[in-house]
Protein backbone atom coordinates (compact mmCIF):
# COMPACT_ATOMS: atom_id res chain seq x y z
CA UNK A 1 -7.18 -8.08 -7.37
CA UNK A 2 -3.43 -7.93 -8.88
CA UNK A 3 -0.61 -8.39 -6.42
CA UNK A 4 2.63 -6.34 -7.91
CA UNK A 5 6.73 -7.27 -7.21
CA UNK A 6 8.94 -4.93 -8.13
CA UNK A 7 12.94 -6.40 -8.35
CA UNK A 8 16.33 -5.11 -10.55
CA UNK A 9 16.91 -2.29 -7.73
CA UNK A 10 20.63 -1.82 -6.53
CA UNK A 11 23.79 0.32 -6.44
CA UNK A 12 24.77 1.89 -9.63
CA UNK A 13 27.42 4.41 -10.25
CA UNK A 14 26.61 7.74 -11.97
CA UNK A 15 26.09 7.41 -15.22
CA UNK A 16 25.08 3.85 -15.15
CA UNK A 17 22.04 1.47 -15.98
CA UNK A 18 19.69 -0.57 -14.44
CA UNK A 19 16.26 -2.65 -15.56
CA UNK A 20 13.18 -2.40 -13.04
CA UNK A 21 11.25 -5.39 -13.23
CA UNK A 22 7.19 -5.50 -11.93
CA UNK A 23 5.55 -8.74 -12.17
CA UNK A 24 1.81 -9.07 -11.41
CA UNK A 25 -0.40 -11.78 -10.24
CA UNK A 26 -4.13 -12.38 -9.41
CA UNK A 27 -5.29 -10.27 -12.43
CA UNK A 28 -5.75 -9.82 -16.12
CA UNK A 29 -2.81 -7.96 -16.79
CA UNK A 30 -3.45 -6.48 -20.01
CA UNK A 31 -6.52 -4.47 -18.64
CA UNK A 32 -4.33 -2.18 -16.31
CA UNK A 33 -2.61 1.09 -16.83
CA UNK A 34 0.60 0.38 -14.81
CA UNK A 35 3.06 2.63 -13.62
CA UNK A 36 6.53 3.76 -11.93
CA UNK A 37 6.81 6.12 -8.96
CA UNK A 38 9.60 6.78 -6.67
CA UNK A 39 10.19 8.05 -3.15
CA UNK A 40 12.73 9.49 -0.86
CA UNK A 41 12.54 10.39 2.82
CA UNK A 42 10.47 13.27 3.79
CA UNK A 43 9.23 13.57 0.25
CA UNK A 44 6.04 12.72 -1.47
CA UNK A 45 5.67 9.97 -3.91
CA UNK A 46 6.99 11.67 -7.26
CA UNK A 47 5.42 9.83 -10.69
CA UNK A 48 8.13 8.74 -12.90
CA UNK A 49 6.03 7.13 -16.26
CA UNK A 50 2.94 5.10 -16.79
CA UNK A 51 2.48 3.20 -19.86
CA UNK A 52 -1.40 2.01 -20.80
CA UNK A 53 -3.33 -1.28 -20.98
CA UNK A 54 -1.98 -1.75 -24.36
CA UNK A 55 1.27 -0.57 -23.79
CA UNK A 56 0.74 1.85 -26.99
CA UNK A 57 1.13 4.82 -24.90
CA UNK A 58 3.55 5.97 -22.45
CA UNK A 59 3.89 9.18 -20.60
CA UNK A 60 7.17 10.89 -18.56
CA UNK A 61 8.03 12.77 -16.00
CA UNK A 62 10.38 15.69 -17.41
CA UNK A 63 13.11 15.07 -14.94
CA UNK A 64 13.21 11.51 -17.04
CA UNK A 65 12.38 11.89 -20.05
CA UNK A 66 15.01 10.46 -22.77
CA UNK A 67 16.83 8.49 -20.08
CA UNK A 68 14.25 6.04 -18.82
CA UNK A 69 11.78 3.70 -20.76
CA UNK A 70 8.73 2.32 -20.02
CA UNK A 71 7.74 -1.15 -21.35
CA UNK A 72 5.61 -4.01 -20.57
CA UNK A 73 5.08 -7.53 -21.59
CA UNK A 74 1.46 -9.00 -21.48
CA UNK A 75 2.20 -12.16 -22.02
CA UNK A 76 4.85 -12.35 -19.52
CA UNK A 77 2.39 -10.16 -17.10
CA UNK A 78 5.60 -7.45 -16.25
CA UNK A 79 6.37 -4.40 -16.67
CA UNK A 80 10.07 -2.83 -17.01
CA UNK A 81 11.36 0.42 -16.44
CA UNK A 82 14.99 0.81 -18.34
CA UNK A 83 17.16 3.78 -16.60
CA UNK A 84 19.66 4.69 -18.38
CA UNK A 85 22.19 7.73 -17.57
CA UNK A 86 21.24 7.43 -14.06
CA UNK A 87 21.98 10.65 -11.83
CA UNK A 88 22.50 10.75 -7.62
CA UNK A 89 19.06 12.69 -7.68
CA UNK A 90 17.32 8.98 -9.26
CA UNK A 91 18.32 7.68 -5.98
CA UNK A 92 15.06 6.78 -4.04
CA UNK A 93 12.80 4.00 -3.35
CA UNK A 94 11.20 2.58 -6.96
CA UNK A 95 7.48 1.29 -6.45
CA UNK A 96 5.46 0.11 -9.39
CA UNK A 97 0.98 1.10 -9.60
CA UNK A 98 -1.59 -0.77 -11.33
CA UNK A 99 -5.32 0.40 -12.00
CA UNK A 100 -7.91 -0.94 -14.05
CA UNK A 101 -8.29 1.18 -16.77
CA UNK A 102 -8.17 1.13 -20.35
CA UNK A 103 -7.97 4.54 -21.20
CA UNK A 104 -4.54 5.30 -21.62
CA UNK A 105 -2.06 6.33 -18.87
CA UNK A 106 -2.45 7.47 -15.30
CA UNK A 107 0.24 10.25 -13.80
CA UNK A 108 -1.84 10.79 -10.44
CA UNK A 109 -0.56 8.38 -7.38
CA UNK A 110 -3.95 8.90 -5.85
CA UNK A 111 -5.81 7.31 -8.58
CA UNK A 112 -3.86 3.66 -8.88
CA UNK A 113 -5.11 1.02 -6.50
CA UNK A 114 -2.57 -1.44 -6.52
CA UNK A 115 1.44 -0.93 -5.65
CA UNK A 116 4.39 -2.86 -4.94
CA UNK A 117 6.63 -3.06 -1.85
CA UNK A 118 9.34 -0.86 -4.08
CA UNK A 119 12.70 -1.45 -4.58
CA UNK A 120 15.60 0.41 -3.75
CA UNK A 121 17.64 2.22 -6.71
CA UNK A 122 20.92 4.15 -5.10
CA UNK A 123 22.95 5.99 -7.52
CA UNK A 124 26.56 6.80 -5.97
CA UNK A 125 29.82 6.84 -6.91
């Protein structure tokens, strides 16, 4: 089983960047499809991207899509999540999925097995 850690959350003012970090443990990274999804209260999880095993393809949310960047490192067993342009409504609790699949990416929350705590991303000015 892979245990996931997401960190790089904070305050950021409109407009702004940050880097989400997820490092993984107690599995072979490079066979997961991995991915970001965010939360607010009273709201369902909402997926954000998922890059595959082999990092060669990446998918987006709309409400994302030329701002933030997937990425992930194999060899350093982490996967990033660059937000750039950040907007109030990216405000929400950040948690990162893992599944074992090879396939290519995963959008559904239902079908990972493995998440992080999450990690709070507040954009405010």
């Amino acid at each position: 089983q892979v245990q996931l850690a997401e960190s790089g959350g904070g305050l950021v003012q409109p407009g702004g960047s940050l880097r989400l970090s997820c490092a993984a443990s107690g599995g072979t990274f490079s066979n997961y499809a991995m991915g970001w999804f965010r939360q607010t209260p009273g709201k369902e999880r909402e997926f954000v991207s998922s890059i595959s095993a082999s990092g060669f393809s990446t998918w987006y949310a709309d409400s994302v899509k030329g701002r933030f960047t997937i990425s992930r490192d194999n060899a350093k067993n982490t996967m990033y999540l660059q937000m750039n342009s950040l907007k109030p409504e990216d405000t929400a609790v950040y948690y990162c999925a893992a599944e074992l699949w090879s396939n290519g990416v995963i959008l559904a929350a239902d079908e990972y097995d493995y998440w992080g705590q999450g990690t709070q991303v507040a954009v405010s000015s």
